[in-house]
N, C-alpha and C. Protein backbone atom coordinates (compact mmCIF):
# COMPACT_ATOMS: atom_id res chain seq x y z
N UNK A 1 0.84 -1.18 0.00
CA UNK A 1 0.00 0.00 0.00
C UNK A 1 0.89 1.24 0.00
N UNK A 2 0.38 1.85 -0.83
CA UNK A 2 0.98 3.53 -1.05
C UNK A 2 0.85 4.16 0.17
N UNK A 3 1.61 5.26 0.65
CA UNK A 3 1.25 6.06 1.29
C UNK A 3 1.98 7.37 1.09
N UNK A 4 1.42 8.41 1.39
CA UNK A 4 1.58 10.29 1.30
C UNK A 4 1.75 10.92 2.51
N UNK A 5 2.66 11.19 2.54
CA UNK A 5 3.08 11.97 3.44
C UNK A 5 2.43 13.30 3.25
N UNK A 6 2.42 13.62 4.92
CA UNK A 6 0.77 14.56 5.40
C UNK A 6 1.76 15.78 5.77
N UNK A 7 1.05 17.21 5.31
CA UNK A 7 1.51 18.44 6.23
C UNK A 7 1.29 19.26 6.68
N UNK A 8 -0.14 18.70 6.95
CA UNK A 8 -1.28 19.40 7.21
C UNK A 8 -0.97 19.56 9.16
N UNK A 9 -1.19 20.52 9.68
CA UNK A 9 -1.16 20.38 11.04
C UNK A 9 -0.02 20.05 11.79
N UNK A 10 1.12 20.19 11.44
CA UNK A 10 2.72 19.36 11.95
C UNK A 10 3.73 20.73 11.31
N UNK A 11 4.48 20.17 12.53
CA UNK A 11 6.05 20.62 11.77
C UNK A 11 7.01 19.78 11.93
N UNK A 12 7.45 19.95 10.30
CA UNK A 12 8.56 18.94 10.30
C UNK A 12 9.66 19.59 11.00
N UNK A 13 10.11 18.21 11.83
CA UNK A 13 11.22 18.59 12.63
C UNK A 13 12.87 17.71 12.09
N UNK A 14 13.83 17.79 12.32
CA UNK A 14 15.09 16.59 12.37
C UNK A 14 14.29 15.71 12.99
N UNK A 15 13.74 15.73 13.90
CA UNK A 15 13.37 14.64 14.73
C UNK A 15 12.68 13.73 14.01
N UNK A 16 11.64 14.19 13.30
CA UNK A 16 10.33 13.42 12.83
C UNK A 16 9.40 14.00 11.84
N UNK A 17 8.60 13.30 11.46
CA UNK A 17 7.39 14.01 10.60
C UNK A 17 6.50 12.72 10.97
N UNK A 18 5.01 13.87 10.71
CA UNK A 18 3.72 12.83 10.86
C UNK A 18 3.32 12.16 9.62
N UNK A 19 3.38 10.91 9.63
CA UNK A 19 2.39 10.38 8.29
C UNK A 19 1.65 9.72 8.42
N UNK A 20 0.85 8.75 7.23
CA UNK A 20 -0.06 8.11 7.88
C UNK A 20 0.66 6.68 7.70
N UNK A 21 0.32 6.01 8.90
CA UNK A 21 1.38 4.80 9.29
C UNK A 21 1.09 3.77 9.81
N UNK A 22 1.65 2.46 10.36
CA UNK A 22 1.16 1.32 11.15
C UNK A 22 0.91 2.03 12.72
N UNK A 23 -0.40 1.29 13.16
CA UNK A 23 -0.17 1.63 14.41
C UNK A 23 0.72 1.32 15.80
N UNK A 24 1.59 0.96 14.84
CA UNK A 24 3.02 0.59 16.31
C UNK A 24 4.12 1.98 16.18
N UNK A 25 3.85 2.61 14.98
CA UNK A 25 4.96 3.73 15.05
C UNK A 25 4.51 5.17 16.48
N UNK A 26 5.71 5.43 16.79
CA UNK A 26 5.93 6.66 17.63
C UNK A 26 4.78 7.63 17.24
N UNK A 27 3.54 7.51 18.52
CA UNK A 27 2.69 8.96 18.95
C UNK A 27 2.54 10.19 19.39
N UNK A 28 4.22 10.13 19.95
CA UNK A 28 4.52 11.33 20.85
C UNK A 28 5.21 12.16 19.97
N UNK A 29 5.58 13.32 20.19
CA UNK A 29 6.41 14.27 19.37
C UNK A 29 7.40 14.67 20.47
N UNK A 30 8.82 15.18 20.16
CA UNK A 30 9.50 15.54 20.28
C UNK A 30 9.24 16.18 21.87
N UNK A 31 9.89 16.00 22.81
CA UNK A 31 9.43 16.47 24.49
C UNK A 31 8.17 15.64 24.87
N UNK A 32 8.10 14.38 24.50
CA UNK A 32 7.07 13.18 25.22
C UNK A 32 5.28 14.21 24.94
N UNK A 33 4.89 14.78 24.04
CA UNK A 33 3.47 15.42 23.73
C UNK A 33 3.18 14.84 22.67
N UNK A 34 1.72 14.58 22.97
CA UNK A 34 0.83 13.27 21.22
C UNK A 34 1.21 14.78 20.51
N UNK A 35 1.21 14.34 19.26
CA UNK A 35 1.23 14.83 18.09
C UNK A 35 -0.17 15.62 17.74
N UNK A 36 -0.23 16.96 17.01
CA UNK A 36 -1.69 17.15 17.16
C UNK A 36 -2.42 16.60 16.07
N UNK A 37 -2.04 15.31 15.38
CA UNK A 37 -2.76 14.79 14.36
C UNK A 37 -3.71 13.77 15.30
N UNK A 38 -2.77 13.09 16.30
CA UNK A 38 -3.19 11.99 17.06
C UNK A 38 -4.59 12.78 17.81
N UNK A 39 -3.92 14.17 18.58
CA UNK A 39 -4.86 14.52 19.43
C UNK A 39 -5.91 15.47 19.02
N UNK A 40 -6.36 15.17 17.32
CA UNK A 40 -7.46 15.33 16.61
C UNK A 40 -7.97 13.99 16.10
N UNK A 41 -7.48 13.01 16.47
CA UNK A 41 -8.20 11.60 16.26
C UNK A 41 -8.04 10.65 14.65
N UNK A 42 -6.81 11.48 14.12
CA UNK A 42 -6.85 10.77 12.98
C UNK A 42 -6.24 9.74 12.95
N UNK A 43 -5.84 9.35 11.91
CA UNK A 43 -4.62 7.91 12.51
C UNK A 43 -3.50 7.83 11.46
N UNK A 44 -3.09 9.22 11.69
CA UNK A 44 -1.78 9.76 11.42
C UNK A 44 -0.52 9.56 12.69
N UNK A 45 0.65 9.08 12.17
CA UNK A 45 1.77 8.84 13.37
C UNK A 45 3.06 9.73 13.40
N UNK A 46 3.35 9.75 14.06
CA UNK A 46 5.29 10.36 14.53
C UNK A 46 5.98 9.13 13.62
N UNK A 47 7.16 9.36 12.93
CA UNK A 47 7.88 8.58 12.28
C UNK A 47 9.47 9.42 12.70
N UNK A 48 10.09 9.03 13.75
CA UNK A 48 11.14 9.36 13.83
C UNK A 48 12.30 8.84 13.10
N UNK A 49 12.26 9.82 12.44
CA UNK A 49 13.14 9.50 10.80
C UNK A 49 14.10 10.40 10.73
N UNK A 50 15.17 10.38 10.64
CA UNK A 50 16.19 12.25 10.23
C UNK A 50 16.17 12.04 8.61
N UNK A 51 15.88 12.96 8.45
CA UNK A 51 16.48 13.47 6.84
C UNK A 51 17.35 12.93 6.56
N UNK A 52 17.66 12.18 6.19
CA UNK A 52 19.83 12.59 5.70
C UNK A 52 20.10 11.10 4.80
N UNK A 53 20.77 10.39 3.94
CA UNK A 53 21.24 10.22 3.26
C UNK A 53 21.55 9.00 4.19
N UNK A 54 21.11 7.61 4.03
CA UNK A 54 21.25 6.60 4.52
C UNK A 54 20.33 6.14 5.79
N UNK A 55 19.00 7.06 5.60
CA UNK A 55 17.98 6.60 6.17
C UNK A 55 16.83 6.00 5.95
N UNK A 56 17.11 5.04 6.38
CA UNK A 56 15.43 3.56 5.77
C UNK A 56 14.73 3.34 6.55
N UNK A 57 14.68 4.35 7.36
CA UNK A 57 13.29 4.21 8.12
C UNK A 57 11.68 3.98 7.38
N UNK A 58 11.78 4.90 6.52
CA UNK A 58 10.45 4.82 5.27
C UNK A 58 10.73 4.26 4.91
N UNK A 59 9.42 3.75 4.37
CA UNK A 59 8.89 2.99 2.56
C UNK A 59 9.58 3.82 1.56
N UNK A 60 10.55 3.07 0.98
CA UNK A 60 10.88 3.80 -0.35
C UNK A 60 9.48 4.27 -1.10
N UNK A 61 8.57 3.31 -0.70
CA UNK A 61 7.45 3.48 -1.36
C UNK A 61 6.43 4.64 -1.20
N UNK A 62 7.00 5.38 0.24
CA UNK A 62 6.12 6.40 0.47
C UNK A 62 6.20 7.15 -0.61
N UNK A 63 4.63 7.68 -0.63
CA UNK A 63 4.77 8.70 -1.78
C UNK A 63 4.39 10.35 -0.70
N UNK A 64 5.47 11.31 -1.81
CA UNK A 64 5.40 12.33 -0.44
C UNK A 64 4.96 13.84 -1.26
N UNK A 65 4.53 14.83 -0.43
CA UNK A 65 3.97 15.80 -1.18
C UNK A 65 5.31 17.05 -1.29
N UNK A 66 4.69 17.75 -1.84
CA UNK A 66 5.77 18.99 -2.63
C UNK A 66 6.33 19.61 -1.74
N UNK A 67 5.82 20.00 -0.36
CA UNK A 67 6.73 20.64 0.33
C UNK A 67 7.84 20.14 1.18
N UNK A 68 7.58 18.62 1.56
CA UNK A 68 8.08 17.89 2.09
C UNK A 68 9.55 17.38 1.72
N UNK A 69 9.03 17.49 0.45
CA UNK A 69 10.48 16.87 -0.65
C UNK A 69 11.12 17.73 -0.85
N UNK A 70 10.71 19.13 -1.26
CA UNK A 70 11.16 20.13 -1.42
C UNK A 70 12.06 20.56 -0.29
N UNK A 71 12.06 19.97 0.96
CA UNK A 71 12.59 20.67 2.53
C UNK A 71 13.42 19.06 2.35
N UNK A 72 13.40 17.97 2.48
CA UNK A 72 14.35 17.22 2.60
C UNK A 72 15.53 17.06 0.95
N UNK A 73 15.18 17.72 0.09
CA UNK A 73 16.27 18.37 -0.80
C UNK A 73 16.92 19.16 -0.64
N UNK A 74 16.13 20.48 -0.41
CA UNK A 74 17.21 21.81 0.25
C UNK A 74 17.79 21.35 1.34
N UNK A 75 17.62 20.85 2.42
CA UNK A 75 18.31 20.22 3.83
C UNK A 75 19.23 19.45 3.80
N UNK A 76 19.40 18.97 2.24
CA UNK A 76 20.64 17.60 1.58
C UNK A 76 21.36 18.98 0.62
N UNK A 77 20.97 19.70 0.17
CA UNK A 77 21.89 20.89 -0.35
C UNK A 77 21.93 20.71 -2.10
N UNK A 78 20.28 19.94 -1.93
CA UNK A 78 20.08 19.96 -3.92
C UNK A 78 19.16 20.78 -4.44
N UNK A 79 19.35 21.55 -5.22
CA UNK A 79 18.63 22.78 -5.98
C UNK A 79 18.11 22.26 -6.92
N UNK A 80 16.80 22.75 -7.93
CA UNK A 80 16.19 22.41 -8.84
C UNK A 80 15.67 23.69 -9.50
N UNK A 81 15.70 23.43 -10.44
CA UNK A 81 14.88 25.06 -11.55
C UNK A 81 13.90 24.55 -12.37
N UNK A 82 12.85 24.91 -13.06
CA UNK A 82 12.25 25.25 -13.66
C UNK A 82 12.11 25.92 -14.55
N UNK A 83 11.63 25.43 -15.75
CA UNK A 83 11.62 26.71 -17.32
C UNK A 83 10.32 27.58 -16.89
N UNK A 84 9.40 26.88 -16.13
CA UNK A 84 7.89 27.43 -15.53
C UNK A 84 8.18 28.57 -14.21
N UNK A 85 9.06 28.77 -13.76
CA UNK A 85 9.45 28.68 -12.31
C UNK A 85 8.52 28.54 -11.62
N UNK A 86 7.81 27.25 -11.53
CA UNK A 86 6.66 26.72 -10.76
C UNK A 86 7.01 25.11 -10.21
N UNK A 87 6.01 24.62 -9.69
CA UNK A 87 6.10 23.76 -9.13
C UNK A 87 4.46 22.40 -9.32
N UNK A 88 4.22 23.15 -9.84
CA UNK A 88 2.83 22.55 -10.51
C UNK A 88 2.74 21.31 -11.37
N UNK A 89 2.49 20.06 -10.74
CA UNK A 89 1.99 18.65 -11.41
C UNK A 89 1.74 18.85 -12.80
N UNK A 90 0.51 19.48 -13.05
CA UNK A 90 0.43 19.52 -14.28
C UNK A 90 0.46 20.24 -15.64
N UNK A 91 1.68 21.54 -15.02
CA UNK A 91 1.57 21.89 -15.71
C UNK A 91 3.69 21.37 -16.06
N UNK A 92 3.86 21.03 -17.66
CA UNK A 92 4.99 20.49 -17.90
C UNK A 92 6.16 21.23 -18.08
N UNK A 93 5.78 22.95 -17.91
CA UNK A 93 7.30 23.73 -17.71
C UNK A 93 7.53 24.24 -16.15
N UNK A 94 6.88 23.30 -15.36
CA UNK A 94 7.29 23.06 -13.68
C UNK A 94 7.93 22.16 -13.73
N UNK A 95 8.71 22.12 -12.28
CA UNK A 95 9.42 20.95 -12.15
C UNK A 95 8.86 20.61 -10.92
N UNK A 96 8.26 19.37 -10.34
CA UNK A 96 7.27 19.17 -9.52
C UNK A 96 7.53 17.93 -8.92
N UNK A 97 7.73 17.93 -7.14
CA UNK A 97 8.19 16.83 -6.39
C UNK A 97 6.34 15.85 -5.80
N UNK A 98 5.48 16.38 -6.24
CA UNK A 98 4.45 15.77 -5.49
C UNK A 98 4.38 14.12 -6.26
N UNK A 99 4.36 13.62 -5.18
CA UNK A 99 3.88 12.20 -5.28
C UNK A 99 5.49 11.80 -5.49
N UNK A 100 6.03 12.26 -5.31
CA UNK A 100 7.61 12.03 -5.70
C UNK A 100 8.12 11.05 -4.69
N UNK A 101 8.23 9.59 -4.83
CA UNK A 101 8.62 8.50 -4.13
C UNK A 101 9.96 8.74 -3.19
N UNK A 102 9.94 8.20 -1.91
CA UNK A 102 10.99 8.71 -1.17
C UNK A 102 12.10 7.84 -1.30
N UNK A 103 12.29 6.93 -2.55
CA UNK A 103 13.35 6.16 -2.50
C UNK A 103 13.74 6.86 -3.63
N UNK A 104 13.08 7.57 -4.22
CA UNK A 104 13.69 8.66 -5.36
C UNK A 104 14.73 9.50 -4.63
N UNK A 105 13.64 10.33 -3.56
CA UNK A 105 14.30 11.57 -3.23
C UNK A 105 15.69 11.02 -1.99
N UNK A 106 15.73 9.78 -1.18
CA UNK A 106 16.50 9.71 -0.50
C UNK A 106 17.74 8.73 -1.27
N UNK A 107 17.66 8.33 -2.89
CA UNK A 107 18.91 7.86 -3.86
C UNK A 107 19.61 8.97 -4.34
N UNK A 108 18.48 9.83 -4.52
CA UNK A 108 19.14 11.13 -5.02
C UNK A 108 20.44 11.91 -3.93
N UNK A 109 19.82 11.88 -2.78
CA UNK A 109 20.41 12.79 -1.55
C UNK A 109 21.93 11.49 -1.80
N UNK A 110 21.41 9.98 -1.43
CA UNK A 110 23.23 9.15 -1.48
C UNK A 110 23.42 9.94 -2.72
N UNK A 111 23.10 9.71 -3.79
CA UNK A 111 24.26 9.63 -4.76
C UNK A 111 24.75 11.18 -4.91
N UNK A 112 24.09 12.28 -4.13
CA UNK A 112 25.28 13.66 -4.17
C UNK A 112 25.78 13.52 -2.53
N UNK A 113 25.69 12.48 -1.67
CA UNK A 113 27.00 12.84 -0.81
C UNK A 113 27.76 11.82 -1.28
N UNK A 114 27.56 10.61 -1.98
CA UNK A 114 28.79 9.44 -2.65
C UNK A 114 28.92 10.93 -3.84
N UNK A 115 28.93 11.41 -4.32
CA UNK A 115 29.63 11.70 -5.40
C UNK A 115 30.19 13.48 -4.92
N UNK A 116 29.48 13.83 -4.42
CA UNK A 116 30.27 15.12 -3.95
C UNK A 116 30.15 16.06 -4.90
N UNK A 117 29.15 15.88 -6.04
CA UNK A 117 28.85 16.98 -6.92
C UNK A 117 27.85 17.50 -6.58
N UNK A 118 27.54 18.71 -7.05
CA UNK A 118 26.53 19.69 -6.65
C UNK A 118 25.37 19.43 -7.68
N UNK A 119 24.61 18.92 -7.20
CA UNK A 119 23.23 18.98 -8.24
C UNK A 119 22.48 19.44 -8.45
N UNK A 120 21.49 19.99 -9.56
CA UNK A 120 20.29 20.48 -9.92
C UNK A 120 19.38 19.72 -10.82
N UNK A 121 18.28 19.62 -10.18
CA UNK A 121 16.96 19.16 -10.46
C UNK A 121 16.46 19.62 -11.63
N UNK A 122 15.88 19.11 -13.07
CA UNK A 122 15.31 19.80 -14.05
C UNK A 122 13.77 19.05 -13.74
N UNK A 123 13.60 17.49 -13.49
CA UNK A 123 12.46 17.33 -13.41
C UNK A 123 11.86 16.14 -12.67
N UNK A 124 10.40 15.76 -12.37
CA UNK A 124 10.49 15.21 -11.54
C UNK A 124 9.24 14.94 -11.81
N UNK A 125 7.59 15.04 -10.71
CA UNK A 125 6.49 14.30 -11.17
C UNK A 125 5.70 15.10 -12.50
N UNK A 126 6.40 16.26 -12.92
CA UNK A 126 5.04 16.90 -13.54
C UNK A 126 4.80 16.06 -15.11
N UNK A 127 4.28 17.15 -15.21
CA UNK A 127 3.42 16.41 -16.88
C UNK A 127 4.63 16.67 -17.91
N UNK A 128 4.22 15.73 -19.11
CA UNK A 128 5.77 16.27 -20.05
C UNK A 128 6.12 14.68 -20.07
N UNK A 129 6.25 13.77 -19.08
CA UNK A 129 7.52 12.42 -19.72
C UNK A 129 6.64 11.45 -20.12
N UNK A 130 7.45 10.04 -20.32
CA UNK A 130 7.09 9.33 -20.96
C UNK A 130 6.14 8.34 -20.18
N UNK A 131 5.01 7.94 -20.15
CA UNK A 131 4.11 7.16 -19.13
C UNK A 131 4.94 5.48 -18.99
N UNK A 132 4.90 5.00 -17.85
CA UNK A 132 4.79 3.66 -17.44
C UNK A 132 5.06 3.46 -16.46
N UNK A 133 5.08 2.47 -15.57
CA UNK A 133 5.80 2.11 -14.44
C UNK A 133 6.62 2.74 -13.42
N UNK A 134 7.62 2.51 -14.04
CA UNK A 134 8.54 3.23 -13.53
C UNK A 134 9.15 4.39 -14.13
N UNK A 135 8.27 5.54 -14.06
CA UNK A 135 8.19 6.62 -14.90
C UNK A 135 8.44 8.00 -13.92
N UNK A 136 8.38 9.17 -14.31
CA UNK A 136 8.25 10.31 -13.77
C UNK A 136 7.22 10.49 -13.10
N UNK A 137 5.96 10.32 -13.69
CA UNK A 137 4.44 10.27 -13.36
C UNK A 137 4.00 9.49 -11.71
N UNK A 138 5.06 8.73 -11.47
CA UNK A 138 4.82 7.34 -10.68
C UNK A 138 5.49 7.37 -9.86
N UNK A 139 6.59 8.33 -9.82
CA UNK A 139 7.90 9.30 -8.72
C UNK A 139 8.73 7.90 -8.72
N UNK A 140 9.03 7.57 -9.88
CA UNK A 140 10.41 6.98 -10.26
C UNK A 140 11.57 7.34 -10.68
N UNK A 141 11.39 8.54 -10.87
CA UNK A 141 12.36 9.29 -12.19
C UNK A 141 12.55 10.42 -11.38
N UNK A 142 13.98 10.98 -11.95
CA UNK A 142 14.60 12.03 -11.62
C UNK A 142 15.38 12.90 -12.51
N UNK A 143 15.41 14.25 -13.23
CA UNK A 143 16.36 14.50 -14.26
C UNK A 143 16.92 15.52 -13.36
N UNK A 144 18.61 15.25 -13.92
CA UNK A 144 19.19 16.18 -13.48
C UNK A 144 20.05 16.72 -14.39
N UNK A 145 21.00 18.07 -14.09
CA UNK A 145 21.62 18.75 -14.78
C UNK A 145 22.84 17.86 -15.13
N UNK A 146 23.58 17.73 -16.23
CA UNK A 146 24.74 17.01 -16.17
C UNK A 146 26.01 18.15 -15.96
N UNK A 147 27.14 17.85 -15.45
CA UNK A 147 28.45 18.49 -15.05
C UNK A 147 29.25 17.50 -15.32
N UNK A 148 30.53 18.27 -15.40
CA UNK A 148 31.79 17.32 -15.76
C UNK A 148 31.86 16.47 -14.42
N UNK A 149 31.62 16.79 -13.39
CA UNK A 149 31.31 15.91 -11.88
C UNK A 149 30.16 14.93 -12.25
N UNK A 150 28.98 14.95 -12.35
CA UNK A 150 28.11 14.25 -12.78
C UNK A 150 28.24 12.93 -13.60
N UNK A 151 29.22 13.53 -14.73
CA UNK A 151 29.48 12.68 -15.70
C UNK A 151 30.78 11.93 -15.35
N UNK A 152 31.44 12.61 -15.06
CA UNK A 152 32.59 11.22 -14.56
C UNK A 152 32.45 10.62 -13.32
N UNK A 153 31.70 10.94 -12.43
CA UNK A 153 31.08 9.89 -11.29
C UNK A 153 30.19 8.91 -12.32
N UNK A 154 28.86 9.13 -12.90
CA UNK A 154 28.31 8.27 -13.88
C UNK A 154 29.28 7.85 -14.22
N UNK A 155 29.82 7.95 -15.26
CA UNK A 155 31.01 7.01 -16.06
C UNK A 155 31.80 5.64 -15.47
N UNK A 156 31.72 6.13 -13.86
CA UNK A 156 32.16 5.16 -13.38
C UNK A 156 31.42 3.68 -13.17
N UNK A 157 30.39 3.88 -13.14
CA UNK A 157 29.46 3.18 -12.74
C UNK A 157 29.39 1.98 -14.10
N UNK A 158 29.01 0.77 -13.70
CA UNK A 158 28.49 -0.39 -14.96
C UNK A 158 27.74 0.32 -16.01
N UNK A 159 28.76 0.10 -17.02
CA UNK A 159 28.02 0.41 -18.61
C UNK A 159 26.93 -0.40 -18.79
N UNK A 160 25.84 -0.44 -19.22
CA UNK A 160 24.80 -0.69 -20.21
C UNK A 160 24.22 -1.40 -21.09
N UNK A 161 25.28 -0.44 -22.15
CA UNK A 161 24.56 -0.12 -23.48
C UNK A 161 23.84 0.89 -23.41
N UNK A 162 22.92 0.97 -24.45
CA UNK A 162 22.22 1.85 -24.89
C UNK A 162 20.82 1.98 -24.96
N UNK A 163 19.97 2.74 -24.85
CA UNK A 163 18.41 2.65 -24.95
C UNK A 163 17.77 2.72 -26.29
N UNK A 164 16.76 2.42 -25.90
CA UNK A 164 16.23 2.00 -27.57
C UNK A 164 16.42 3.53 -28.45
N UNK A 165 16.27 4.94 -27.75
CA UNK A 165 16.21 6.28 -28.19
C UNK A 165 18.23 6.74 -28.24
N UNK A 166 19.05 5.90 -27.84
CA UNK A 166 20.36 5.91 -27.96
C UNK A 166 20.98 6.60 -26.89
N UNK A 167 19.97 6.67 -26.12
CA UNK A 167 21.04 7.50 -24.33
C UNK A 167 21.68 6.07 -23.86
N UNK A 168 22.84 6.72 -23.70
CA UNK A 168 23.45 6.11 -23.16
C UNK A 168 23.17 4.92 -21.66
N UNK A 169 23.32 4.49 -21.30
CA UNK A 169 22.97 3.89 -20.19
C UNK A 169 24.25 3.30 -18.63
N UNK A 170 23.50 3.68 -17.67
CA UNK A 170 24.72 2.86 -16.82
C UNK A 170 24.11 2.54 -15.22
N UNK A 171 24.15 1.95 -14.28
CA UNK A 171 23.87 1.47 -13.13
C UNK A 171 24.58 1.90 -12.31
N UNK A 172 24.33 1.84 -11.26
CA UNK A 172 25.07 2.58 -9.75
C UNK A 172 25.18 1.36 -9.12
N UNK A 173 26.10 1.62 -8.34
CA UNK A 173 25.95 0.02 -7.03
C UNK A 173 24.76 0.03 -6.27
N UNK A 174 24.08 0.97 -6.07
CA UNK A 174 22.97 1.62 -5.79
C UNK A 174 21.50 0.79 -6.57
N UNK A 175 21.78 0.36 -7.50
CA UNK A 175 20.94 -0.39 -8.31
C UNK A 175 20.01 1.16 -9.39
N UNK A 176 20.56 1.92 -8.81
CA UNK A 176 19.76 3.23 -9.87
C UNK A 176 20.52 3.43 -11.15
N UNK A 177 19.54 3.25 -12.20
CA UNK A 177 19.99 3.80 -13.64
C UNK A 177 19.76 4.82 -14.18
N UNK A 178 21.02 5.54 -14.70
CA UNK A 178 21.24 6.57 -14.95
C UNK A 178 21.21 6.59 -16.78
N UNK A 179 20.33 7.33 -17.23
CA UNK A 179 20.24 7.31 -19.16
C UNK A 179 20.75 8.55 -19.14
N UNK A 180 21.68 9.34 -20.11
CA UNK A 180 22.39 9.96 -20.28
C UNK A 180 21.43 10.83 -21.76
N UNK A 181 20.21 11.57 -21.88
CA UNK A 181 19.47 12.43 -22.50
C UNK A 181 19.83 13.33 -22.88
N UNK A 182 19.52 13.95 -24.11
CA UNK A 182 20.34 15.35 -24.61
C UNK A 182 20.45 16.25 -23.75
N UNK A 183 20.24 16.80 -23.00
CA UNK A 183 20.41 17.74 -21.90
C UNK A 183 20.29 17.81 -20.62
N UNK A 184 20.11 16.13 -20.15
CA UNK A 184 19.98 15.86 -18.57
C UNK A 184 20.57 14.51 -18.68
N UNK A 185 20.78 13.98 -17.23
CA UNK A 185 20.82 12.60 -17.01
C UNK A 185 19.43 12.35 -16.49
N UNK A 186 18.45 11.45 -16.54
CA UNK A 186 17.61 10.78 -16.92
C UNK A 186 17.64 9.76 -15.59
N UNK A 187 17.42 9.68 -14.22
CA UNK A 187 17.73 8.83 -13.20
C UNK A 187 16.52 8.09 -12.24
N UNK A 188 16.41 6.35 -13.22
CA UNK A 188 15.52 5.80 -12.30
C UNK A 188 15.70 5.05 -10.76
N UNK A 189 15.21 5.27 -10.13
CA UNK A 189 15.44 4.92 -8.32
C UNK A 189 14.39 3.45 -8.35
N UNK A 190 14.73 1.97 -8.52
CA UNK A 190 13.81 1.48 -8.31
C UNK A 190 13.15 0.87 -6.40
């Protein structure tokens, strides 16, 4: 089962964020007080999780909303632009983190502290890519800016071959594939 991370009523802290969760996860917030999701009766939980780059506390599978992702990117020190300068699902000159899978956004955060390059975001759930599975649409996908850092960290990684459209292709130890697109790298998180 999917789940979305909530941000309605909370602040995200280092400590934690509320989502909706099994009922064995952490009720209390930060200084031993229910959470005010709990103590409005929903059955939303505390998930004491830190941000940071080698944390599996979540479901890769969580699916998480725009501001959320947006604050555990800037907090990992990754920037993203827009031709839209928006942030809007559907519209396709945004670049848009909603529904954006957290095994996306927390492969992304390893692979810029393993690689130590500075990254920027071109795209992410909005409208514009190619539909399936494991797609943009489905917060599988990630495009980013390429740099001479970018590209020779990629490079390192298991060659491929090639995609049926001729990007290049290559794997991370990470198990994420990286397609090498006329003007981005192209990065699925499965």
């Amino acid at each position: 089962m999917l789940r979305t991370v909530l941000l309605t009523g909370f602040a995200v802290t280092a400590a934690g964020f509320t989502a909706n969760g099994p009922a064995s996860a952490d009720t209390t917030s930060p200084g031993g007080r229910t959470s005010a999701a709990d103590a409005a009766g929903s059955s939303a939980r505390l998930y004491k999780a830190p941000l940071r780059a080698g944390s599996r506390r979540m479901s890769r599978s969580l699916l998480m909303e725009q501001r959320f992702a947006e604050w555990s990117l800037r907090s990992n020190g990754i920037r993203w632009q827009s031709s839209g300068g928006c942030s809007d699902r559907e519209r396709e000159s945004c670049t848009s983190f909603d529904k954006i899978r957290w095994g996306s956004v927390d492969g992304l955060i390893d692979f810029k502290k393993d690689s130590g390059c500075p990254l920027v975001i071109t795209g992410g759930t909005e409208r514009g890519h190619a539909p399936g599975r494991y797609s943009h649409g489905t917060g599988y996908k990630i495009d980013i800016v390429p740099t001479a850092c970018t590209d020779a960290r990629i490079h390192r990684f298991r060659h491929l071959g090639t995609r049926g459209d001729g990007a290049e292709l290559h794997r991370s130890p990470a198990d994420a594939v990286f397609a090498r697109e006329s003007d981005h790298w192209d990065i699925t998180f499965r």
